[in-house]
N, C-alpha and C. Protein backbone atom coordinates (compact mmCIF):
# COMPACT_ATOMS: atom_id res chain seq x y z
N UNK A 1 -68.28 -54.62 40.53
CA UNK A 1 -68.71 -55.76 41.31
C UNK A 1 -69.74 -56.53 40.50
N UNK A 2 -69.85 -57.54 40.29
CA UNK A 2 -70.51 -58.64 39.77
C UNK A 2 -71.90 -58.89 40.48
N UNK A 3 -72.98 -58.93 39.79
CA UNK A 3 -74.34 -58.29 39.99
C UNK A 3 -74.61 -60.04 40.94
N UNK A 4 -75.35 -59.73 42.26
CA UNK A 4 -75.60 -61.33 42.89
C UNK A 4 -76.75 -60.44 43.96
N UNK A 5 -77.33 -61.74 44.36
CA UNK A 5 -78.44 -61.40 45.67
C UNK A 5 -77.89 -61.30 46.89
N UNK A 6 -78.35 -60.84 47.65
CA UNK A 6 -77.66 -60.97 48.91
C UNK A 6 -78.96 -61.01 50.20
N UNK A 7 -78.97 -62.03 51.29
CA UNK A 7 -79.28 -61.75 51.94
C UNK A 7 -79.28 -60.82 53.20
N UNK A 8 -79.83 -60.34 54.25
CA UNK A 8 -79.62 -59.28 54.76
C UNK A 8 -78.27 -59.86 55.70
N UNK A 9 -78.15 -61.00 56.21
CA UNK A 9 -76.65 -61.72 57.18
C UNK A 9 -75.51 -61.36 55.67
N UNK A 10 -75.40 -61.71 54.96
CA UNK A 10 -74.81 -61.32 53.99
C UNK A 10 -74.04 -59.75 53.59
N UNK A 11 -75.50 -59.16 53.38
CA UNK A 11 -75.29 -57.73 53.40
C UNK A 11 -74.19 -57.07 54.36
N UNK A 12 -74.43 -57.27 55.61
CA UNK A 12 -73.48 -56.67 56.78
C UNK A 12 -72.50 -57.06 56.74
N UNK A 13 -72.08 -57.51 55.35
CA UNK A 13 -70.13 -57.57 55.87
C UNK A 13 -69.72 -56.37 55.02
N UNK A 14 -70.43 -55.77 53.75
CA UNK A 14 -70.45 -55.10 53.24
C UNK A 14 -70.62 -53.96 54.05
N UNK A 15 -70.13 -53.30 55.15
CA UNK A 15 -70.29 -52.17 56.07
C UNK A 15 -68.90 -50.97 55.76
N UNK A 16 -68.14 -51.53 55.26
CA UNK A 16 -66.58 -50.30 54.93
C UNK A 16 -65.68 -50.97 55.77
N UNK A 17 -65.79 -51.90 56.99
CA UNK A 17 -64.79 -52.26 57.82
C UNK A 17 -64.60 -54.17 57.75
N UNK A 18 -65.63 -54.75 57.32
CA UNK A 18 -65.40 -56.36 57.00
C UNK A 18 -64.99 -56.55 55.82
N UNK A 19 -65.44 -55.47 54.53
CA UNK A 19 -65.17 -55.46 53.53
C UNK A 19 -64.78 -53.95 53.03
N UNK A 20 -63.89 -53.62 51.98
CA UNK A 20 -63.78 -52.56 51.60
C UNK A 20 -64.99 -51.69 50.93
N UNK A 21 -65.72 -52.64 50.50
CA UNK A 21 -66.88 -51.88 49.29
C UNK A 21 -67.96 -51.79 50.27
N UNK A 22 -68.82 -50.63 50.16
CA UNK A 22 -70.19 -50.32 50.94
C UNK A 22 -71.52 -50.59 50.48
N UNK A 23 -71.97 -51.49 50.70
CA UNK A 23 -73.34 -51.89 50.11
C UNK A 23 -74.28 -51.17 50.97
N UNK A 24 -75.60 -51.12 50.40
CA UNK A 24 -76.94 -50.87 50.89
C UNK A 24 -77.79 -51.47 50.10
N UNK A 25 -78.74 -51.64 50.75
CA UNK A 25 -80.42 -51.66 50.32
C UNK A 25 -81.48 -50.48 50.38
N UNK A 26 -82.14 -50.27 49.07
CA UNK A 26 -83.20 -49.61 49.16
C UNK A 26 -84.42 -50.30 48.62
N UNK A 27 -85.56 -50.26 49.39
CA UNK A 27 -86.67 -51.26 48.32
C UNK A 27 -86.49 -52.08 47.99
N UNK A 28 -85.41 -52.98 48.80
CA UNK A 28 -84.92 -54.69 47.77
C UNK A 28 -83.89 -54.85 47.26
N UNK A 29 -83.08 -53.17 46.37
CA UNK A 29 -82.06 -53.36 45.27
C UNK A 29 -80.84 -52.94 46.61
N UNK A 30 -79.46 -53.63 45.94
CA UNK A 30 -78.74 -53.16 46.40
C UNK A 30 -77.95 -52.27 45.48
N UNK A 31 -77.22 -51.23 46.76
CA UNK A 31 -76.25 -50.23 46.01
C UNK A 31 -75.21 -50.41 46.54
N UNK A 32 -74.42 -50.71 45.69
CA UNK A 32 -72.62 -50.27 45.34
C UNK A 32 -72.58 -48.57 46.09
N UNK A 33 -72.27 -48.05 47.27
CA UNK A 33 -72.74 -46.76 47.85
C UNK A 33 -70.93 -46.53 48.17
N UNK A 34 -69.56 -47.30 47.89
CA UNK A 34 -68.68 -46.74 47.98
C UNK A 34 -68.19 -45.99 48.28
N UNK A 35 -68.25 -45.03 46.90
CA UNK A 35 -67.58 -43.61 46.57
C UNK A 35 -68.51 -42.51 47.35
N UNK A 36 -69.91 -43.42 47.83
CA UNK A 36 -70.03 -42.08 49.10
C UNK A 36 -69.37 -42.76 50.58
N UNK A 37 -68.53 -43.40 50.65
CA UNK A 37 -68.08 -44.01 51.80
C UNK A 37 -67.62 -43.01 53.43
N UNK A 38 -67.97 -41.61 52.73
CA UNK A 38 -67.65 -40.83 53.65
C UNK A 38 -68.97 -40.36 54.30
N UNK A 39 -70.06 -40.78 53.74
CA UNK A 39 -71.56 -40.43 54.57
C UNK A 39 -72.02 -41.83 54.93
N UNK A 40 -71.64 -43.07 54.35
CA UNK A 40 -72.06 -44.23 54.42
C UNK A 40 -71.14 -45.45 55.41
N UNK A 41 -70.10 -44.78 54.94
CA UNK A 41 -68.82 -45.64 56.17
C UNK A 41 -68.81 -45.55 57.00
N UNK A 42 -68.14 -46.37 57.65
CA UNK A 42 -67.45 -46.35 58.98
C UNK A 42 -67.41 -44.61 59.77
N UNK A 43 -68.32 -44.04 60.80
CA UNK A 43 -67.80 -42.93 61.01
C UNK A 43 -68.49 -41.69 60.21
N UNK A 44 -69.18 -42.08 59.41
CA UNK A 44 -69.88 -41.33 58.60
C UNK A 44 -71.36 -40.72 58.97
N UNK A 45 -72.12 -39.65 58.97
CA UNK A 45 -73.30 -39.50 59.60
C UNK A 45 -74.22 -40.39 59.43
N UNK A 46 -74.28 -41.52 57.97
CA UNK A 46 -75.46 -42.48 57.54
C UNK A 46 -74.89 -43.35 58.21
N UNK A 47 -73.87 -43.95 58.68
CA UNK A 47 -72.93 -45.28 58.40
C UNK A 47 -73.91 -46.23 58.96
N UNK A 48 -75.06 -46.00 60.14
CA UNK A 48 -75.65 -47.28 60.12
C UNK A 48 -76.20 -47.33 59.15
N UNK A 49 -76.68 -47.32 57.92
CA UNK A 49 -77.61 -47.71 57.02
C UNK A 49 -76.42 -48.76 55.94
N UNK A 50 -75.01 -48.36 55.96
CA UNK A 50 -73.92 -49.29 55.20
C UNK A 50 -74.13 -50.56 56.03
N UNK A 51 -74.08 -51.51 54.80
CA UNK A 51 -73.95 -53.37 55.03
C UNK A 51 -75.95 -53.34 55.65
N UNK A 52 -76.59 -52.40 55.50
CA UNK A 52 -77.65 -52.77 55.71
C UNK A 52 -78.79 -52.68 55.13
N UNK A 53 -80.48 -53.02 55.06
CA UNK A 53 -81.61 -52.31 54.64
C UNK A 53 -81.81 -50.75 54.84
N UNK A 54 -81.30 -49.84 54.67
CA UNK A 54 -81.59 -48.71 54.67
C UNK A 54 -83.23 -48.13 54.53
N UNK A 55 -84.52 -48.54 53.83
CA UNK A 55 -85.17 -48.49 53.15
C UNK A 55 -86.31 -47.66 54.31
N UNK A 56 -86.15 -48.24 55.50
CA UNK A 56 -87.00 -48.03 56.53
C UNK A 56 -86.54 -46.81 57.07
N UNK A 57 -85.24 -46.43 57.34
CA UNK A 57 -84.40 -45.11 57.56
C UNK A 57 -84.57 -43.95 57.02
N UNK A 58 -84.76 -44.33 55.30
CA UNK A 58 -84.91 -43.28 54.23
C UNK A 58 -86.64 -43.00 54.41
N UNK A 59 -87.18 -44.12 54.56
CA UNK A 59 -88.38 -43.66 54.60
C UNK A 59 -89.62 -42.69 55.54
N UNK A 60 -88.46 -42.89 56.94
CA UNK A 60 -88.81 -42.69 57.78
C UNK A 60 -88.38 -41.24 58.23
N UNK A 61 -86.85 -40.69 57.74
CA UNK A 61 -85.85 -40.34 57.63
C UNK A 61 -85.15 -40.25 58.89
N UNK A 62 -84.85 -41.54 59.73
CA UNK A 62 -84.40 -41.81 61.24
C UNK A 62 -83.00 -42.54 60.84
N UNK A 63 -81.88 -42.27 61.38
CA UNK A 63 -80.50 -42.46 61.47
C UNK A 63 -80.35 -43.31 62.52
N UNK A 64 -81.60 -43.59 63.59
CA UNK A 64 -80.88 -44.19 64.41
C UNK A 64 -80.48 -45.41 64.24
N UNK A 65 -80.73 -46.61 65.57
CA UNK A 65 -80.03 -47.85 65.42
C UNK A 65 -81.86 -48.66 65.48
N UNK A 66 -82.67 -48.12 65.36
CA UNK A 66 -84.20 -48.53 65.06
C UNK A 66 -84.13 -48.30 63.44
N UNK A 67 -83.71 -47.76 62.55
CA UNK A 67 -83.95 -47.97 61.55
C UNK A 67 -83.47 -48.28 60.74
N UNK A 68 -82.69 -49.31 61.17
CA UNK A 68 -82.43 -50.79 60.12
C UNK A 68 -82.44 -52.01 61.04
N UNK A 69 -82.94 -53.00 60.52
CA UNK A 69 -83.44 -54.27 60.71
C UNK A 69 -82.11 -55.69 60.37
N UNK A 70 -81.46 -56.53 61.30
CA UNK A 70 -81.05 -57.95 61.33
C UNK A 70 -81.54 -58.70 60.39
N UNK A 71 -83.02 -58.85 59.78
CA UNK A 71 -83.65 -59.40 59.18
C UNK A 71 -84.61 -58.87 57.92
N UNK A 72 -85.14 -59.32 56.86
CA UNK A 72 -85.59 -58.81 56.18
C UNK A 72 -86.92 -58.08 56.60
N UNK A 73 -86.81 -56.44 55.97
CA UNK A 73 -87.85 -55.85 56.77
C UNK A 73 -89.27 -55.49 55.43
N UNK A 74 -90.03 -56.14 55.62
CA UNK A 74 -91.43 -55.91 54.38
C UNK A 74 -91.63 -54.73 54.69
N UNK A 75 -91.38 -53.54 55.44
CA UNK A 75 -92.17 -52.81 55.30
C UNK A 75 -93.61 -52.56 55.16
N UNK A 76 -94.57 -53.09 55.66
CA UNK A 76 -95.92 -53.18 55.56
C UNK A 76 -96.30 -52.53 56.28
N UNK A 77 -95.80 -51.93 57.34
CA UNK A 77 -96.25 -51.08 58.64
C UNK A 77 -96.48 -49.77 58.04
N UNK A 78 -95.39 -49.08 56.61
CA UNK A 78 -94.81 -47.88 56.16
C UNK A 78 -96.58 -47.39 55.36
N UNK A 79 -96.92 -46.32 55.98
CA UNK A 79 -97.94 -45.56 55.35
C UNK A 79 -97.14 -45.18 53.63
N UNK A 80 -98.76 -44.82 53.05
CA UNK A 80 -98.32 -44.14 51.69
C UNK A 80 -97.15 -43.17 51.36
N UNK A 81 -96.94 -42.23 52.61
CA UNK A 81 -96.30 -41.22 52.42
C UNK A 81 -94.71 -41.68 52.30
N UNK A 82 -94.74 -42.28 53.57
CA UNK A 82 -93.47 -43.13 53.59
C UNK A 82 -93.09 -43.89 52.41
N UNK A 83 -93.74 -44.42 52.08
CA UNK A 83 -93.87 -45.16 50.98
C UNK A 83 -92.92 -44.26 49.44
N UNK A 84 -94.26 -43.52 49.39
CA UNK A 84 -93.73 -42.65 48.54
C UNK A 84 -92.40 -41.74 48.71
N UNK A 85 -91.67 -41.35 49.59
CA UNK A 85 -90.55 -41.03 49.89
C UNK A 85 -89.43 -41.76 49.36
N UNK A 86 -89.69 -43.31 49.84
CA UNK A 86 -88.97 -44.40 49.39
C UNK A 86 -88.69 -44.30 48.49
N UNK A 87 -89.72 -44.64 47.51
CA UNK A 87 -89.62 -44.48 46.06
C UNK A 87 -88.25 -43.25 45.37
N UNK A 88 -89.18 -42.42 46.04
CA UNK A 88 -87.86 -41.10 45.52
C UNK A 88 -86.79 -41.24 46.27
N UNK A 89 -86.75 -42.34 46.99
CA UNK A 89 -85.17 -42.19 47.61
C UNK A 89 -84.26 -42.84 46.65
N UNK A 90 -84.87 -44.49 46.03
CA UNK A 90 -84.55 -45.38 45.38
C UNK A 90 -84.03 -44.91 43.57
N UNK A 91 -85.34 -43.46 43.46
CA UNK A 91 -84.50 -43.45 42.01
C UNK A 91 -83.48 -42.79 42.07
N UNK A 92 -83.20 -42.22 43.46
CA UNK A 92 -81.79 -41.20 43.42
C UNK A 92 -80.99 -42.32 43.60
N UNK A 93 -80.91 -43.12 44.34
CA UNK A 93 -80.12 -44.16 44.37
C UNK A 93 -79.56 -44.62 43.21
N UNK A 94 -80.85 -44.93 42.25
CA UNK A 94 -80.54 -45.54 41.01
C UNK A 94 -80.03 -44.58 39.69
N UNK A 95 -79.68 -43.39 40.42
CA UNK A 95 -79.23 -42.21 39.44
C UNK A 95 -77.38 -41.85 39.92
N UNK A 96 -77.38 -42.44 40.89
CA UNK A 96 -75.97 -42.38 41.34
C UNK A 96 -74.86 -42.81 41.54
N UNK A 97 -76.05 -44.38 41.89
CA UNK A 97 -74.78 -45.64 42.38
C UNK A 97 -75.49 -46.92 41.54
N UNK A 98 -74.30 -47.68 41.12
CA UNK A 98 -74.76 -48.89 40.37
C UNK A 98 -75.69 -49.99 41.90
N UNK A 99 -76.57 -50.76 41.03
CA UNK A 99 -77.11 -51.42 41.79
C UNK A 99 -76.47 -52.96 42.07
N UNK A 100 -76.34 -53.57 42.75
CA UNK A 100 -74.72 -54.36 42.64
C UNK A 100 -75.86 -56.24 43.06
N UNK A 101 -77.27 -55.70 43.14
CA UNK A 101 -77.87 -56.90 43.11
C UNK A 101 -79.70 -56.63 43.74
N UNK A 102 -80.18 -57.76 44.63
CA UNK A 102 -81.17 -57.97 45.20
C UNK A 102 -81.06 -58.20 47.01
N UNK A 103 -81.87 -57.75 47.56
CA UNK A 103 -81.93 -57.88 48.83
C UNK A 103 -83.07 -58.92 48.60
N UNK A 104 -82.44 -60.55 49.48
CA UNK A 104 -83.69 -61.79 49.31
C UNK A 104 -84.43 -61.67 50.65
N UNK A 105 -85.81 -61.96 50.61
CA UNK A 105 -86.40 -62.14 51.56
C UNK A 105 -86.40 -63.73 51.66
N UNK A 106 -86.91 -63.51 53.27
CA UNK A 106 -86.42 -65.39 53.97
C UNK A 106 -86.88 -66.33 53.34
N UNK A 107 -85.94 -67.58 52.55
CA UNK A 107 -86.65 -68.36 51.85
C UNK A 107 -86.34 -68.17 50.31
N UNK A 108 -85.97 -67.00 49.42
CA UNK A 108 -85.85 -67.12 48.33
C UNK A 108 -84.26 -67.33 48.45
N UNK A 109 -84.11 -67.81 47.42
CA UNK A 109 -82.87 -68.40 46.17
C UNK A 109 -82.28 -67.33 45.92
N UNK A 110 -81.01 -67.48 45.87
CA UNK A 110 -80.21 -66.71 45.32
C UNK A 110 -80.27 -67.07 43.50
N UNK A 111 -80.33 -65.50 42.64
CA UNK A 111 -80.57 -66.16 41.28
C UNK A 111 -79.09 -66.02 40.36
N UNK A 112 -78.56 -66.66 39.66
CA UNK A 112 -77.75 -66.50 39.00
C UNK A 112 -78.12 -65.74 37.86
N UNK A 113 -76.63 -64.63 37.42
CA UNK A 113 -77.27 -63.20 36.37
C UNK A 113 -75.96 -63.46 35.44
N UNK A 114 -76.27 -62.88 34.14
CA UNK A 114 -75.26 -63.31 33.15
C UNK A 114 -74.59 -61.92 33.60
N UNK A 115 -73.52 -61.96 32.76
CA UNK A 115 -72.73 -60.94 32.63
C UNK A 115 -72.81 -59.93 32.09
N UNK A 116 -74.11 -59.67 31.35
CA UNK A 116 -74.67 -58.54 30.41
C UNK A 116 -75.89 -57.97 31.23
N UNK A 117 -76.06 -58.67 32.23
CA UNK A 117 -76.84 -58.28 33.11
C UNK A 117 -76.36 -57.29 34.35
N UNK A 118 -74.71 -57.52 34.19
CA UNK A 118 -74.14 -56.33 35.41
C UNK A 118 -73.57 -55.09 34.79
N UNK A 119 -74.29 -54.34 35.35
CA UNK A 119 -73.55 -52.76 34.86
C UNK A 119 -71.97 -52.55 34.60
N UNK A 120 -71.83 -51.28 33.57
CA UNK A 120 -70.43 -51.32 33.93
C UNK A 120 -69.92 -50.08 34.88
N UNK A 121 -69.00 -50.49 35.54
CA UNK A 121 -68.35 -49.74 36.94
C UNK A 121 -67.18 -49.05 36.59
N UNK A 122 -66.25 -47.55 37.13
CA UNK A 122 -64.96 -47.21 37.20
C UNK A 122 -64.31 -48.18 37.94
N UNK A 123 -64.80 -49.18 38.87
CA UNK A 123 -64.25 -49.96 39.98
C UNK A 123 -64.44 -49.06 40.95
N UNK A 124 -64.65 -48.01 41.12
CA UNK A 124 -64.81 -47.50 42.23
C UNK A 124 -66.61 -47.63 43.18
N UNK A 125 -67.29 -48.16 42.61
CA UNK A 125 -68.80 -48.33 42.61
C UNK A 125 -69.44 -47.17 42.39
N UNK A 126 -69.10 -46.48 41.29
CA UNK A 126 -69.30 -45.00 40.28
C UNK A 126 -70.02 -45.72 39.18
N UNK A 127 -70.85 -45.53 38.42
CA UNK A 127 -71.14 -45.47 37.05
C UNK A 127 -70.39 -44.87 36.42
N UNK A 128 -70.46 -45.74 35.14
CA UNK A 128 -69.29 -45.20 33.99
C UNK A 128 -70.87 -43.91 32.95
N UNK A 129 -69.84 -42.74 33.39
CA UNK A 129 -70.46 -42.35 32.12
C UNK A 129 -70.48 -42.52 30.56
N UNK A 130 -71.59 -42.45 30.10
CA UNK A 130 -71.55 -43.03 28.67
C UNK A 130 -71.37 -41.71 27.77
């Protein structure tokens, strides 16, 4: 998938059922979360966090339908700890699944990225091992 921003109305088509591919957000970045489409999809124990901000969920570690947000969520409420959880949620993220862009908060631009700027993929939203 071709590296772009997405806002959070955006994000939610990316859920496994508007679109085939499963996006998320952690901390801002999005993930290509696919090939886990069976914890993240449709039906899956995470699936609300697919096509959405996840960030508040992971941090919190709540599944329900309170922890993800319609709108962009700053997180400013999230103590250190939380905080720090995040963090370690995000580099597992970024150890597993390609990051497929930016989550914009209200008001920013979508930025245009060259092509050396997007990872390379199996197509499946897997990292290619090197």
């Amino acid at each position: 998938m071709k590296k772009r921003d997405f806002t959070p109305l955006e994000l939610v088509e990316y859920d496994g059922v508007k679109q085939k591919r499963v996006l998320l957000a952690v901390n801002s970045k999005v993930f290509d979360v696919t090939r886990g489409k069976d914890f993240y999809g449709p039906g899956g124990p995470y699936s609300v966090f697919g096509g959405h901000d996840a960030s508040r969920g992971l941090a919190t570690f709540s599944v329900g339908a309170d922890a993800v947000k319609t709108e962009y969520d700053d997180l400013s409420d999230l103590n250190s700890m939380q905080m720090d959880s995040l963090r370690e949620w995000e580099t597992q993220f970024m150890e597993k699944y390609d990051m497929v862009g930016r989550l914009l908060k209200s008001g920013e631009k979508h930025q245009q990225y060259e092509e050396s700027e997007t990872e390379e993929e199996d197509g499946k939203g897997a990292k290619k091992e090197q």
